[in-house]
Protein backbone atom coordinates (compact mmCIF):
# COMPACT_ATOMS: atom_id res chain seq x y z
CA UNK A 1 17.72 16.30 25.84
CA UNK A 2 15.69 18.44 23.87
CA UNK A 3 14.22 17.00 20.89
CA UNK A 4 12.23 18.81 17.85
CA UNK A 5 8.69 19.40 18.34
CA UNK A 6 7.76 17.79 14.87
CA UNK A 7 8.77 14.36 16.33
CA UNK A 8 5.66 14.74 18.52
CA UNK A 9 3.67 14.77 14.78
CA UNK A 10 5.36 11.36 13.52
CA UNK A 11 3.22 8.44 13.57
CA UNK A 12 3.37 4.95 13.66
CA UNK A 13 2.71 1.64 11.93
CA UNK A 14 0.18 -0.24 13.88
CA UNK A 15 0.50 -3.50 12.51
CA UNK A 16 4.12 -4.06 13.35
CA UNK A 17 2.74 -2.94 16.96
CA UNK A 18 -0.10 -5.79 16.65
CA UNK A 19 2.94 -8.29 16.11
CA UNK A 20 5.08 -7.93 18.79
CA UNK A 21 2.28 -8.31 21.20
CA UNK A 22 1.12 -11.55 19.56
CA UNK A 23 4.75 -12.37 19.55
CA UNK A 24 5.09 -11.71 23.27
CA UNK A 25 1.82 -13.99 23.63
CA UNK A 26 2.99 -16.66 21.56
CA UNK A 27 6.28 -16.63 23.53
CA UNK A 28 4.34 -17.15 26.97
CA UNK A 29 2.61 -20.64 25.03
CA UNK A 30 -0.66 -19.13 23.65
CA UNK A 31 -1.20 -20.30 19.83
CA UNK A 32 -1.78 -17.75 17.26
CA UNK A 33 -2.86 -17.09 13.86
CA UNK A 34 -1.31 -13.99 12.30
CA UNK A 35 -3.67 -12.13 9.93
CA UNK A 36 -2.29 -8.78 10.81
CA UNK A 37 0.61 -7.55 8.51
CA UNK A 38 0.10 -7.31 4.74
CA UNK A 39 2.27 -9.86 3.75
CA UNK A 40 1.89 -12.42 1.19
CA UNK A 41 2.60 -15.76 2.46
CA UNK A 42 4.72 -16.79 -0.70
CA UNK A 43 7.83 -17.15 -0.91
CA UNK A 44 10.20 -15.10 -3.84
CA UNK A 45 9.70 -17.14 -7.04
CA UNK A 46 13.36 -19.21 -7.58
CA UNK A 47 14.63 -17.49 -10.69
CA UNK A 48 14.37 -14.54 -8.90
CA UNK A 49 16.38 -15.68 -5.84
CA UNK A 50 19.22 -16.91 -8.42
CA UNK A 51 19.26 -13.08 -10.00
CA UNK A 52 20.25 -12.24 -6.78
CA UNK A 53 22.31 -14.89 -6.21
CA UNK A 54 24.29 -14.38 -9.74
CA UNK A 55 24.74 -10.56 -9.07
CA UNK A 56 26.86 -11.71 -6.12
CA UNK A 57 28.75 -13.99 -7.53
CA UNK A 58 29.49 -11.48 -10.23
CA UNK A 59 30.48 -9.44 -7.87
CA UNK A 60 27.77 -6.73 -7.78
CA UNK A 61 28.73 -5.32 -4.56
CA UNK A 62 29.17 -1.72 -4.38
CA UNK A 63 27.04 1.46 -4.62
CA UNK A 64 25.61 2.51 -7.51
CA UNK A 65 23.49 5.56 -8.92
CA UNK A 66 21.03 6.98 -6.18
CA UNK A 67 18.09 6.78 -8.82
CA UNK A 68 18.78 2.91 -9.67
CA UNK A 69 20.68 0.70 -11.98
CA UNK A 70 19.93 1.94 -15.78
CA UNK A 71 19.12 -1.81 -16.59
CA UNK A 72 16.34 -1.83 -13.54
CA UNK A 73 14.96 1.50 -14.25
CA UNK A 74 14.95 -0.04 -17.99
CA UNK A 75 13.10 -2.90 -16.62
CA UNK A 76 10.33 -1.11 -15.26
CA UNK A 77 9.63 0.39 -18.51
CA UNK A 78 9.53 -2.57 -20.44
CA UNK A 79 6.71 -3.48 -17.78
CA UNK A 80 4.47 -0.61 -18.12
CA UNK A 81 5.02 -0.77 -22.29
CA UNK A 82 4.05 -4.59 -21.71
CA UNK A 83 1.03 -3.80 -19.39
CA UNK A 84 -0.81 -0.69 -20.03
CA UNK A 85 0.70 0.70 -23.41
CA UNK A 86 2.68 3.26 -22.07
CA UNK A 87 5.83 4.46 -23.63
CA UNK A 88 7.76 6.01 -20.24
CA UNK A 89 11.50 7.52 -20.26
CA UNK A 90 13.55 5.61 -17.68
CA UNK A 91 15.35 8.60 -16.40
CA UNK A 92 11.61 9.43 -15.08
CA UNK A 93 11.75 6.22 -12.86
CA UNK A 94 13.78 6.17 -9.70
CA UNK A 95 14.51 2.73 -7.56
CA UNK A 96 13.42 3.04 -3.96
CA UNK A 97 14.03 0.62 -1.13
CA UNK A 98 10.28 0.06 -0.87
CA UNK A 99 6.89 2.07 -0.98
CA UNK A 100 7.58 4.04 1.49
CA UNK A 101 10.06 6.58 0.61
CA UNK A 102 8.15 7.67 -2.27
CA UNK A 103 5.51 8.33 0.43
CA UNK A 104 8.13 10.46 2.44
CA UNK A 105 9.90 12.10 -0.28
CA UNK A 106 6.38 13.04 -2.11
CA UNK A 107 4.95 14.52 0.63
CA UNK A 108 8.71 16.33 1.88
CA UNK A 109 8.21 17.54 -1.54
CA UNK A 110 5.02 19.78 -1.10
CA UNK A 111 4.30 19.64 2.70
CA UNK A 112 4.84 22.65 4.73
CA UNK A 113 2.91 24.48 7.08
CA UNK A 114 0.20 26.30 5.42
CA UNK A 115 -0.58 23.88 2.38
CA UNK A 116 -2.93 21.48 2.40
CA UNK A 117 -2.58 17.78 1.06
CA UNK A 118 -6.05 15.56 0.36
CA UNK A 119 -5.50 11.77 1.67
CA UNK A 120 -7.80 9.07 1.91
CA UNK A 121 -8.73 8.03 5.46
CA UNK A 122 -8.95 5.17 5.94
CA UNK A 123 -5.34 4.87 4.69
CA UNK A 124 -1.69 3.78 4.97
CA UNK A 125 -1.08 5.24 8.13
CA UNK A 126 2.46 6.72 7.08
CA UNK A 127 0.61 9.13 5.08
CA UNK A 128 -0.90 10.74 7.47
CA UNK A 129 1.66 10.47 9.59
CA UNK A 130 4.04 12.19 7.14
CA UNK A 131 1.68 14.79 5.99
CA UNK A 132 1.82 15.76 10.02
CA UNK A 133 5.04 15.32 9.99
CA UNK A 134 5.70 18.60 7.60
CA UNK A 135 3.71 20.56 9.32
CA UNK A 136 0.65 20.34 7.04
CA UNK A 137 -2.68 20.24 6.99
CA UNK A 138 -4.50 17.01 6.25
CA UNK A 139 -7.29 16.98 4.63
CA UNK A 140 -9.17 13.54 4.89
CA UNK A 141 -11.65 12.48 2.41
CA UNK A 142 -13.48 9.17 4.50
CA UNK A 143 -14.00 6.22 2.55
CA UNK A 144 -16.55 4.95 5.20
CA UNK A 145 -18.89 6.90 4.16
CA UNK A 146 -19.95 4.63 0.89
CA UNK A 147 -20.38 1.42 1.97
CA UNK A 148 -18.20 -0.61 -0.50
CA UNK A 149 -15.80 1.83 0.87
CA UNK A 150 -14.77 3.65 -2.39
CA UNK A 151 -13.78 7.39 -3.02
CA UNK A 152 -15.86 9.17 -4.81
CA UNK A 153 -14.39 12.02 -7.68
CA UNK A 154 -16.53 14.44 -7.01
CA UNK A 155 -15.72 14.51 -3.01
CA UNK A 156 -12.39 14.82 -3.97
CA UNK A 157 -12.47 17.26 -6.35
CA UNK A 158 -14.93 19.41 -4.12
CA UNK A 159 -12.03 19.41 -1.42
CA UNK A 160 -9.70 21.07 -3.68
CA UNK A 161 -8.55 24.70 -2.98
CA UNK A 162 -6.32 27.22 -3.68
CA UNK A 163 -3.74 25.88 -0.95
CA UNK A 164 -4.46 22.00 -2.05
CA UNK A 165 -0.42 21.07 -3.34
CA UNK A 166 -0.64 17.46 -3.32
CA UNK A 167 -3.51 14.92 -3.84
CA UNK A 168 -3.20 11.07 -2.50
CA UNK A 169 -4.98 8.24 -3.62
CA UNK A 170 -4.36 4.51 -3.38
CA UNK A 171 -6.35 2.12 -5.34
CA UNK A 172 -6.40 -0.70 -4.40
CA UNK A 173 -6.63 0.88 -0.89
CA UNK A 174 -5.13 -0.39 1.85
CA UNK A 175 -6.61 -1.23 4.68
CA UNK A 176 -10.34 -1.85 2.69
CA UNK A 177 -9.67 -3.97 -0.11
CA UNK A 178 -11.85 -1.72 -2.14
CA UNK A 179 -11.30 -1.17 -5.78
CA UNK A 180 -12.65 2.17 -7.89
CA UNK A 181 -12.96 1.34 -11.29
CA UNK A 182 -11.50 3.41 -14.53
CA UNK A 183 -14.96 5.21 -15.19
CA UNK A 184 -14.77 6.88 -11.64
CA UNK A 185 -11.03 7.36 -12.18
CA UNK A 186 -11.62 9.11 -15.66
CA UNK A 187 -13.95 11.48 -14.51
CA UNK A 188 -11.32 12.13 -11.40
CA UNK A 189 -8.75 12.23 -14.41
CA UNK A 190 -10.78 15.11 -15.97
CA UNK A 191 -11.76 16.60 -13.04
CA UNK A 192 -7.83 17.37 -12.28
CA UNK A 193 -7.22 19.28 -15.79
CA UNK A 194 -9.12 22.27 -13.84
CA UNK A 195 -6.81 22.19 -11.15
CA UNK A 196 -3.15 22.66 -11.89
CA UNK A 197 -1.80 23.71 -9.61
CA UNK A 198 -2.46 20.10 -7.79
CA UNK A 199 -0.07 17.19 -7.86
CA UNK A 200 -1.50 13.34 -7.52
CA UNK A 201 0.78 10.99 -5.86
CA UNK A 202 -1.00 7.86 -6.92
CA UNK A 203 -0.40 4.64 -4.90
CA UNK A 204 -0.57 1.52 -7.17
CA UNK A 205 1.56 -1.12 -5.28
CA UNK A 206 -1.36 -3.46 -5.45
CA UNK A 207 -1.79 -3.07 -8.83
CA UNK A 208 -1.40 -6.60 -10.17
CA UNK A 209 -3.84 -8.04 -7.12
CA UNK A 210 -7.30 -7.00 -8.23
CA UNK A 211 -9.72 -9.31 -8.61
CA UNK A 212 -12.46 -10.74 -11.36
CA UNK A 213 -9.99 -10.22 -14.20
CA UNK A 214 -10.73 -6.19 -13.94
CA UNK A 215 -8.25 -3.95 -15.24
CA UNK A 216 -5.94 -1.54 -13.46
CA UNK A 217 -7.29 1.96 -14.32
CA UNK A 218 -3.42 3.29 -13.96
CA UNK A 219 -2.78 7.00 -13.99
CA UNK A 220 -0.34 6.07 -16.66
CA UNK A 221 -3.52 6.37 -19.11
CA UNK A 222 -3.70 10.22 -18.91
CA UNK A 223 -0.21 11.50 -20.34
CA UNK A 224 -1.90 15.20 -19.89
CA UNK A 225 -1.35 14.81 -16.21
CA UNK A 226 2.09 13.22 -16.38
CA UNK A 227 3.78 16.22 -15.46
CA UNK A 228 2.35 16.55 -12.22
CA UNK A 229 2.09 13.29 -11.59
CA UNK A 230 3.86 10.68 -8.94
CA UNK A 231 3.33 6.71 -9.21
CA UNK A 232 4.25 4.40 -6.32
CA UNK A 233 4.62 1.06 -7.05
CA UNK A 234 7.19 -1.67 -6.57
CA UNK A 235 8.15 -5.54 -6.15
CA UNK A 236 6.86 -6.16 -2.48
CA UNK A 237 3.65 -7.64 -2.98
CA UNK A 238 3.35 -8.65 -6.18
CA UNK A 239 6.15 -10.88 -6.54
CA UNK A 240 6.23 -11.56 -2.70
CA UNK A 241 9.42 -9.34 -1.86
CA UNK A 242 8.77 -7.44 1.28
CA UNK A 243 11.81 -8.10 2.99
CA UNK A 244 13.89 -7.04 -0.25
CA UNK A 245 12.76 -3.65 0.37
CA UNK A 246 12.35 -2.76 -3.26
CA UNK A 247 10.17 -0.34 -4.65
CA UNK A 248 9.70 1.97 -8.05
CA UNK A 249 8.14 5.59 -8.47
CA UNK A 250 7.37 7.53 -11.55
CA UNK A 251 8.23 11.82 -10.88
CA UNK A 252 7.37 14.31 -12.90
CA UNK A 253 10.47 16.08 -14.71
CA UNK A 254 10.87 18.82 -12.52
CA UNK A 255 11.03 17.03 -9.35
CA UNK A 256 13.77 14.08 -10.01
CA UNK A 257 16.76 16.02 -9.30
CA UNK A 258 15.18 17.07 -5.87
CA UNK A 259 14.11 13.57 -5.05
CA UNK A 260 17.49 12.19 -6.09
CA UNK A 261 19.11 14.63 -3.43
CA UNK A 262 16.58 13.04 -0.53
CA UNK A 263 17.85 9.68 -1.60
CA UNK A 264 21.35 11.06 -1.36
CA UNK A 265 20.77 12.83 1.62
CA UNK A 266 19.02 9.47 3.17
CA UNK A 267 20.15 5.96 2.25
CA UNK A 268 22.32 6.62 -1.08
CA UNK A 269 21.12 4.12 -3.20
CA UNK A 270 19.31 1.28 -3.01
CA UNK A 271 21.66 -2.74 -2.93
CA UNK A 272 22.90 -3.52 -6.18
CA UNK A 273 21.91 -7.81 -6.24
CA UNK A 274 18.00 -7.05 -5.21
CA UNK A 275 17.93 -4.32 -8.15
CA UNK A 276 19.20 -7.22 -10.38
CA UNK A 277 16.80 -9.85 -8.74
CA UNK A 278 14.08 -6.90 -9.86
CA UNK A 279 14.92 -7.18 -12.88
CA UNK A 280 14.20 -10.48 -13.36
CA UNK A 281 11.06 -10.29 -11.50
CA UNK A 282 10.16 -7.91 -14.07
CA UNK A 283 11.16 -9.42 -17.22
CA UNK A 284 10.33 -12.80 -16.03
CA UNK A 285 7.23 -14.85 -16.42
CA UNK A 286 4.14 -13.62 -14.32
CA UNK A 287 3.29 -17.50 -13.23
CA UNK A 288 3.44 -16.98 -9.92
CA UNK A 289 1.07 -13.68 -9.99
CA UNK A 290 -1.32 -15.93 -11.69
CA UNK A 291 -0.83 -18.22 -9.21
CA UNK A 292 -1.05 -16.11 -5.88
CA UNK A 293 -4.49 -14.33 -7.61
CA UNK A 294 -5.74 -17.91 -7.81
CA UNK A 295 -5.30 -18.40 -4.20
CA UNK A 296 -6.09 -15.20 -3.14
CA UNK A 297 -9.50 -15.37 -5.04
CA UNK A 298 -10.16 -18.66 -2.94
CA UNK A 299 -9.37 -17.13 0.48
CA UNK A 300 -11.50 -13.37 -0.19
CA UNK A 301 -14.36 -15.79 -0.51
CA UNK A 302 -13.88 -17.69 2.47
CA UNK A 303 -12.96 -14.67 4.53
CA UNK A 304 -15.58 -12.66 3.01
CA UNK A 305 -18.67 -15.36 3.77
CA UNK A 306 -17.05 -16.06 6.97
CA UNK A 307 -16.98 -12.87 7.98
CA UNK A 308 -20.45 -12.08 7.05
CA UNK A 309 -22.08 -15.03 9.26
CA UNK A 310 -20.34 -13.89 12.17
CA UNK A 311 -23.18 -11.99 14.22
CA UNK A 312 -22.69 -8.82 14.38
CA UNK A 313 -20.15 -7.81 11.51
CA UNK A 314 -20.64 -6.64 8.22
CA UNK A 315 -17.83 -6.95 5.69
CA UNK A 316 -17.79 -5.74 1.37
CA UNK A 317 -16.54 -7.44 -0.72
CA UNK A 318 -12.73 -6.49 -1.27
CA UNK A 319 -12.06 -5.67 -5.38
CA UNK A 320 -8.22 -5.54 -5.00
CA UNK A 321 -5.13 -6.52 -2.14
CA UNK A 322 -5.56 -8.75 -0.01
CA UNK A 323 -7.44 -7.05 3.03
CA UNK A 324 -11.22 -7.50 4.69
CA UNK A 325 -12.32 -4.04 6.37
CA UNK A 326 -15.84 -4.97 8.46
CA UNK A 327 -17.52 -2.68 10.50
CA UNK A 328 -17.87 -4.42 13.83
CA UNK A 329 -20.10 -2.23 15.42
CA UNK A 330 -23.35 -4.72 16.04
CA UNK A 331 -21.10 -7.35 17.91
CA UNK A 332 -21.50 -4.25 20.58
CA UNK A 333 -17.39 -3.64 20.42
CA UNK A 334 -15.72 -1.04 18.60
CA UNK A 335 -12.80 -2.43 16.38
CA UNK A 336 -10.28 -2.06 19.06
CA UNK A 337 -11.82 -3.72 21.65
CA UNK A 338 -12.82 -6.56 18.65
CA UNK A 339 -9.26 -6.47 18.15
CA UNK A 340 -8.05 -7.06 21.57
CA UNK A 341 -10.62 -9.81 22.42
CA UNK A 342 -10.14 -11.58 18.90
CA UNK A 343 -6.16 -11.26 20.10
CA UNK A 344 -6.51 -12.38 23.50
CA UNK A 345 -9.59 -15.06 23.58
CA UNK A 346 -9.35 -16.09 20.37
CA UNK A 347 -5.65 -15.96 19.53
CA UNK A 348 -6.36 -14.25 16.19
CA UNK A 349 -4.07 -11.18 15.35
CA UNK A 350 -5.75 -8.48 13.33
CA UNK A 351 -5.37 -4.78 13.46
CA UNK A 352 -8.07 -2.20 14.97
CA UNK A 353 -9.53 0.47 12.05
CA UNK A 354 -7.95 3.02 14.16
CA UNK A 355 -4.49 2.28 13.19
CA UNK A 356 -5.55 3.92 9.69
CA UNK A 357 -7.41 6.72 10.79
CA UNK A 358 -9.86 8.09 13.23
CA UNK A 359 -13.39 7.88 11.15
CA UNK A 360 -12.55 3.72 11.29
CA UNK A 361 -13.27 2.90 14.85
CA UNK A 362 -15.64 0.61 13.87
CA UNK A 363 -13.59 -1.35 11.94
CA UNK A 364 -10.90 -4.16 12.23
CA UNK A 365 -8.49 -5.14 8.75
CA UNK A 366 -8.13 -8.93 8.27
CA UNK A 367 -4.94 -9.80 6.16
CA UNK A 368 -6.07 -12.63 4.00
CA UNK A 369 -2.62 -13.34 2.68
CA UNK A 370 -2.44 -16.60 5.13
CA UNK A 371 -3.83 -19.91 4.09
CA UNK A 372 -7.49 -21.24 4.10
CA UNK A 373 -6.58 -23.73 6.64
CA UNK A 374 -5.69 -20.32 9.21
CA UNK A 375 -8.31 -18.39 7.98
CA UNK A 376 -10.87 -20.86 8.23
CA UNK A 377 -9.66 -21.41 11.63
CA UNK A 378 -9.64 -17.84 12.93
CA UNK A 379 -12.97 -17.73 11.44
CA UNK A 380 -13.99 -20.72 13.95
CA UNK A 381 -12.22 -19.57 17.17
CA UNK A 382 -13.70 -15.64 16.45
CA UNK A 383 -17.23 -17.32 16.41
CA UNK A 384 -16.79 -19.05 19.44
CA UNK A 385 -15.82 -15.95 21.02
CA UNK A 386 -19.01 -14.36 20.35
């Protein structure tokens, strides 16, 4: 069997990886605590559910358009009038099962051998992977290098060249928790006019998860780059939907027809009854945001103290998501090993810095999307390890 060589290029998600072998522990009667995969540990809000649940009934069973119900494409614009001001055509918003094939139809987009796409490292790992994928060239801007772990506009903009097609950022990032705030990202903004021959494919599924009441600094707010510009964003985390695999992307004009043919091409449209249970996440009330923030806000604390008195690690304080990043390095382990001994003599499941790129071998990400009770405990048994 002879397979094609790009396959060699594809990546992986590490933290589904870190799962099964805590599974596979658990199984043999060790006790884990799972702060591995970015998952909030909420369920769906009820009314929700019953959108779903109605859709069914009323017989909402078949395909529909590739770029998403009207009414949930609608929905999404209603948000983004109700939250940052912004009047958006829905025919510019297409319904994706998820985050991630925005990721892969973005980058399938632009990537080709010979171009050269900026990415964050640390980062989503499927970004990378994908931007290998094409045959690209990645160009990495590392986050590790400020220690609160935030880009910086004038290292990206000094990356830029003539072969630069596509630009990544994600804020909130994922895996750091850091947060860059909207003076940084208007003088990125400006920064961009200079270079149009760039697009940004701008990441903001964490958007409604950023702490100490700060504001999202969308790139929404500069309509002079809307025509080169991609959003990613969705239901997953914010209203606790992962497994409904439902996502939403803003695309320039010029590039929904091709993206509609990828979805075509792919996985034809996304289910009918979670597009109508989006829309009532959407134009429902944002209780159970509030809610999750409140609890979230609780746990960063604990996880980020905790952290902190542990000898040896160093942790920032996360701004956004739900993620602790600390450098591990003066325990005398890199983040792997951390990762394997926290896994195996602590029975704590977190995933190594190297799962989201090479500069972060010092690192480990704790998912704080578990209860205080767990964290607190993981906390205790990682101590006692060291």
């Amino acid at each position: 069997m002879k397979l094609a060589k790009n396959l060699d290029r594809l990546g992986t998600e590490t933290a589904f990886s870190v799962l099964a072998e805590a599974k596979k522990l658990e199984a043999g009667g060790k006790k884990m605590i799972h702060l591995g995969l970015g998952q909030p540990d909420f369920k769906t809000p009820k009314h929700i559910v019953d959108a779903a649940k109605k859709a069914l009934d009323d017989g909402h069973h078949g395909y529909v358009l590739s770029n998403g119900i009207l009414e949930c494409r609608q929905s999404v614009t209603r948000k983004i009038k109700k939250i940052y001001n912004q009047d958006i055509d829905p025919e510019r918003i297409i319904i994706m099962p998820g985050g991630k094939p925005t990721m892969h139809y973005a980058i399938q987009c632009f990537g080709e051998p010979g171009v050269e796409i900026i990415h964050p490292t640390p980062a989503f790992p499927i970004y990378e992977s994908m931007i290998n994928y094409t045959g690209s060239t990645s160009v990495p801007y590392d986050l590790t290098k400020d220690k609160d772990l935030k880009f910086s506009a004038d290292k990206i903009l000094s990356l830029i060249t003539d072969k630069t097609r596509l630009l990544i950022l994600i804020n909130p990032n994922n895996p750091t928790g850091s947060f860059v705030e909207k003076p940084e990202i208007d003088k990125l903004a400006e920064g961009l006019k200079k270079h149009p021959h760039v697009t940004i494919l701008s990441d903001e599924i964490y958007s409604r998860q950023i702490f100490d009441e700060k504001q999202m600094p969308t790139f929404f707010n500069y309509p002079d780059l809307r025509e080169r510009l991609i959003v990613l964003e969705g239901w997953s985390k914010a209203y606790s939907m992962t497994g409904w695999r439902l996502g939403w992307s803003f695309w320039p004009k010029n590039l929904i027809e091709h993206v509609n043919k990828l979805l075509i091409n792919s996985v034809s449209c996304v289910n009918a009854a979670a597009q109508y249970a989006g829309i009532a996440a959407l134009d429902g009330p944002d209780d159970s945001i509030k809610e999750m923030m409140r609890k979230f806000s609780i746990r960063r604390k604990l996880i980020h103290q905790g952290l902190n008195s542990l000898p040896g690690v160093k942790c920032s304080l996360p701004g956004g998501a739900f993620y602790a990043f600390p450098n591990v390095s003066g325990t005398g382990m890199n983040g792997s090993e951390f990762a394997k001994k926290c896994m195996h003599e602590a029975g704590v499941a977190i995933v190594p810095g190297t799962a989201f790129g090479k500069t972060s071998k010092d690192y480990v990400r704790f998912s704080f999307a578990a209860s205080s009770d767990n964290i607190s405990q993981a906390l205790d048994k990682i101590k006692k390890i060291l």
